[in-house]
N, C-alpha and C. Protein backbone atom coordinates (compact mmCIF):
# COMPACT_ATOMS: atom_id res chain seq x y z
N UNK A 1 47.93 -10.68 42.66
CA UNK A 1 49.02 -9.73 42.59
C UNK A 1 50.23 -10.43 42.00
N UNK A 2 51.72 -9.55 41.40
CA UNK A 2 52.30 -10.30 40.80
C UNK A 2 53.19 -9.27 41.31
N UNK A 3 54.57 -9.61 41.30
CA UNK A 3 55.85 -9.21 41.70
C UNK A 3 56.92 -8.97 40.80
N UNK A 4 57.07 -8.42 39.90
CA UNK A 4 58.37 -8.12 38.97
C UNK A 4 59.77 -8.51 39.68
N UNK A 5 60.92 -8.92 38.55
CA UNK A 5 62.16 -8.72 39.04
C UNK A 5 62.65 -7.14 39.74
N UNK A 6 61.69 -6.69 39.68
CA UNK A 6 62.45 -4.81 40.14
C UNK A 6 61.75 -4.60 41.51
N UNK A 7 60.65 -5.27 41.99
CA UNK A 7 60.33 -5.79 42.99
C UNK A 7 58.97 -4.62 42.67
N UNK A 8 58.32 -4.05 41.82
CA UNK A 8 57.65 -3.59 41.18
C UNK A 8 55.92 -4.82 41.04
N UNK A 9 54.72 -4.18 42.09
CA UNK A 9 53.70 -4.90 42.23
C UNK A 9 52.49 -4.27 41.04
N UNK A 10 51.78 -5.69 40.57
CA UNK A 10 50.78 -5.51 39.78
C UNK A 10 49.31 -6.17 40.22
N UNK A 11 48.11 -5.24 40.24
CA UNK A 11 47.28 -6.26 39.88
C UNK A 11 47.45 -7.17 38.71
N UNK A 12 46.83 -8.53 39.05
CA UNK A 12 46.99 -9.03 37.68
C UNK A 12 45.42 -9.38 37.58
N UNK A 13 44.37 -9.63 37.94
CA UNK A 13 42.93 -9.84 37.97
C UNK A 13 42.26 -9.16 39.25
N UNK A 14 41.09 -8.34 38.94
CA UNK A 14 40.46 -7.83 40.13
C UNK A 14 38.82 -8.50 39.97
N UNK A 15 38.25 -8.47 40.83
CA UNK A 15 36.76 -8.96 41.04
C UNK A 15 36.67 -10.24 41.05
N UNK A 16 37.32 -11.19 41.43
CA UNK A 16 37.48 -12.55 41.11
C UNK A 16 37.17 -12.93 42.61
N UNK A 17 36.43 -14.41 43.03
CA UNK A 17 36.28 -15.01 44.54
C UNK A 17 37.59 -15.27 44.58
N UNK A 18 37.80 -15.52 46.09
CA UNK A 18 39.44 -15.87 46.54
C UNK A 18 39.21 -17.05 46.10
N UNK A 19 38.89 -18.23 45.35
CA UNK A 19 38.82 -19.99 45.33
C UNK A 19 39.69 -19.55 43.87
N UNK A 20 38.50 -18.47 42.94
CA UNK A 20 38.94 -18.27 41.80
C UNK A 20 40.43 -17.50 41.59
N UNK A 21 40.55 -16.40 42.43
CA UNK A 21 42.09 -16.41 42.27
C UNK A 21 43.18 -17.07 42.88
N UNK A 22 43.14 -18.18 44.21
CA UNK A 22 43.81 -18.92 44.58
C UNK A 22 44.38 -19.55 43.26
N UNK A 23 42.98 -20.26 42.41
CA UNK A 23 43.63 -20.97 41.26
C UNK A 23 43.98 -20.49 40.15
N UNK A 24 44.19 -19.04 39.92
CA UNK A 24 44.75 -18.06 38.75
C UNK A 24 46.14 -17.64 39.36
N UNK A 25 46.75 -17.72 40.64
CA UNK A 25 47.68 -17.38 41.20
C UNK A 25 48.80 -18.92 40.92
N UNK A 26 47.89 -20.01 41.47
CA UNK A 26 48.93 -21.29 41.12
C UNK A 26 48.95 -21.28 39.33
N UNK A 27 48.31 -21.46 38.64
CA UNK A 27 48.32 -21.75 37.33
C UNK A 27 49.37 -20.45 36.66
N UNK A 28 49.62 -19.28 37.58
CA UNK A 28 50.67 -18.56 36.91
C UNK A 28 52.01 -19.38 37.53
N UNK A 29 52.08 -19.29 38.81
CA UNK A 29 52.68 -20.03 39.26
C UNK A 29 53.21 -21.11 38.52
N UNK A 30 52.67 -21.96 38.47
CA UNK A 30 53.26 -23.11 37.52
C UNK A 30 53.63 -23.32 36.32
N UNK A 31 54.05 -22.00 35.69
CA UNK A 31 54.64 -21.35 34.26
C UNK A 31 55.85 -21.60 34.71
N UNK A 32 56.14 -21.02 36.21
CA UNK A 32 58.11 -21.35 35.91
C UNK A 32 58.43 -19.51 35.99
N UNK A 33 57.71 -19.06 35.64
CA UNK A 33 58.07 -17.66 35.62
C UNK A 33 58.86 -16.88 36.85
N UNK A 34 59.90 -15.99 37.01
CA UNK A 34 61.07 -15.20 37.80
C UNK A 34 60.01 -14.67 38.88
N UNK A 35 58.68 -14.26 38.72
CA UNK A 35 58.13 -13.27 39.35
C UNK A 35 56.87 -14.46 40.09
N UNK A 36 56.46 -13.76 41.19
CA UNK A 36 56.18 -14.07 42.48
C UNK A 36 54.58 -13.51 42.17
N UNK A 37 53.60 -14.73 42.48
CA UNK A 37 52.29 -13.98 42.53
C UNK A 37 51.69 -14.51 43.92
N UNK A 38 50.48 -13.82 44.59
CA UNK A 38 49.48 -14.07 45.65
C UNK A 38 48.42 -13.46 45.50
N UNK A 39 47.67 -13.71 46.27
CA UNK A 39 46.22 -13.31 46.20
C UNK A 39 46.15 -12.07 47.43
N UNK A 40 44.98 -11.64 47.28
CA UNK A 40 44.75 -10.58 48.49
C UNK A 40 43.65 -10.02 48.12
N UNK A 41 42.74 -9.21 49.44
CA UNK A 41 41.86 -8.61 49.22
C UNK A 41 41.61 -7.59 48.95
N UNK A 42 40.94 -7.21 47.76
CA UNK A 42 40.56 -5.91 46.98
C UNK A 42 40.54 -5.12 48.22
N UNK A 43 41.09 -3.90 48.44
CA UNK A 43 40.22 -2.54 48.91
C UNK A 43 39.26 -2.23 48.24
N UNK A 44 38.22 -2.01 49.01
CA UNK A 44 36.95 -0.63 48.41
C UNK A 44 37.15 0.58 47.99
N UNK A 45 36.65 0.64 46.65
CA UNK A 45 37.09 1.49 45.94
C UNK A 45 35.60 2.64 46.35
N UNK A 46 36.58 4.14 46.66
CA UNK A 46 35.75 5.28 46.37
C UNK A 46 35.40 5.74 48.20
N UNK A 47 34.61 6.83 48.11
CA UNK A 47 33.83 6.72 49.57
C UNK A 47 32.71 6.08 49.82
């Protein structure tokens, strides 16, 4: 997930293991960039 300056949330990758987005969350992270990312778990999509 990623956090805009407007405080405005995005997925930024879905279907990924938490190891694999732990390390897609730091590597944005470590751009330097204004906006705020974390990981979290998908909801199930549908009934």
């Amino acid at each position: 997930m990623r956090m805009d300056d407007n405080g405005n949330q995005f997925v930024v990758r879905a279907d990924l293991t938490r190891i694999a987005a732990e390390a897609l969350a730091r590597q944005f992270e470590a751009r330097g960039h204004k906006q705020s990312y974390w990981v979290r778990q998908q909801q199930p999509s549908g009934p």
